[in-house]
Protein backbone atom coordinates (compact mmCIF):
# COMPACT_ATOMS: atom_id res chain seq x y z
CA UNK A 1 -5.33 -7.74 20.63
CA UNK A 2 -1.43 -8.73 20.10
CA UNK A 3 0.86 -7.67 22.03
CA UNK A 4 4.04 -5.86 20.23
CA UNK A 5 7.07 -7.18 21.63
CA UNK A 6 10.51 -4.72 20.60
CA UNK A 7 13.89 -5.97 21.54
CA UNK A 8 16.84 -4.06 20.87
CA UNK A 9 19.63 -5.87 20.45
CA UNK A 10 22.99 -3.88 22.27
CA UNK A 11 25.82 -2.68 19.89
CA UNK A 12 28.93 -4.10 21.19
CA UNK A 13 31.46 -1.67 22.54
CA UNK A 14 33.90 -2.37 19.45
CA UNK A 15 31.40 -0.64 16.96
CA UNK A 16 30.14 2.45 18.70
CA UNK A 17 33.36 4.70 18.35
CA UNK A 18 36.39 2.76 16.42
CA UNK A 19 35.84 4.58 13.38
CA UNK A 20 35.98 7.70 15.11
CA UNK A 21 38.80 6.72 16.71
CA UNK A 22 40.34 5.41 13.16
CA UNK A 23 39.43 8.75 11.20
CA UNK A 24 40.76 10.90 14.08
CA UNK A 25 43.99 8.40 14.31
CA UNK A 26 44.25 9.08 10.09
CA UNK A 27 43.97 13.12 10.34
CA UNK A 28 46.68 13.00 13.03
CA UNK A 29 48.92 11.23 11.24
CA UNK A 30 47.96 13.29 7.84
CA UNK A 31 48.95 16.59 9.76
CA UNK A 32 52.17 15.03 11.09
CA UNK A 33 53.44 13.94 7.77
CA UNK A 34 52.26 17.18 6.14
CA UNK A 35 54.08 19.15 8.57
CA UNK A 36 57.17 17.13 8.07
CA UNK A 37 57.04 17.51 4.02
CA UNK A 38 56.78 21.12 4.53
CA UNK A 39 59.43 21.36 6.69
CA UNK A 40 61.80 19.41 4.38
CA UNK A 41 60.72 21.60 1.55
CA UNK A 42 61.69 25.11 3.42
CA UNK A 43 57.67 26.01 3.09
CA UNK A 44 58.62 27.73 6.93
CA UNK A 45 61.83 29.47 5.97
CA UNK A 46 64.34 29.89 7.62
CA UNK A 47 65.93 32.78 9.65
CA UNK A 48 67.79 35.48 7.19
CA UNK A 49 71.34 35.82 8.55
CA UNK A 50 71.75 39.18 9.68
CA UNK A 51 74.09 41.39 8.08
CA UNK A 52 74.94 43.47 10.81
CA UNK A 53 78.46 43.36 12.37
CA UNK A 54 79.74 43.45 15.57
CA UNK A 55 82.76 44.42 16.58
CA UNK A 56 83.80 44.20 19.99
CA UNK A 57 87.28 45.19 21.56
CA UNK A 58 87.64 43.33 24.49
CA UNK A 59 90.40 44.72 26.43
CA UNK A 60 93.57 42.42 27.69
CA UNK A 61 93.56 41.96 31.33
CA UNK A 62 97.06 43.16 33.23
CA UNK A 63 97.84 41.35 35.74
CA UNK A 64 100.63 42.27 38.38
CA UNK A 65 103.70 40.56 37.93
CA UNK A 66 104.41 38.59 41.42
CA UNK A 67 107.94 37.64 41.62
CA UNK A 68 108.82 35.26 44.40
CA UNK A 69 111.61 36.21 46.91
């Protein structure tokens, strides 16, 4: 009878998860720039200015005259 004789040849270290790393290192990037366009374009919005006024009297401080002798 022969013998059957299986060798597995290792991956190196470069193949097993640089694509992952490549396609996660794209979508990062994607969502960075895609949050930036939509920025620029006002797709957030901005704060309405408020239309409410304030008035507020402050009062002038007296102070007491000193007059030097």
């Amino acid at each position: 009878m022969a013998d059957t004789i299986i060798s597995n040849i290792p991956s190196s270290a470069d193949e097993s998860g640089s694509a992952g790393w490549i396609v996660a290192l794209v979508i990062v990037l994607a969502v960075i720039i895609g949050s930036v366009v939509l920025y620029q374009k006002g797709f957030f919005g901005t704060a309405t200015p408020s239309t409410t006024n304030i008035n507020v009297t402050v009062p002038n401080p007296t102070t007491p005259s000193t007059t030097r002798q």
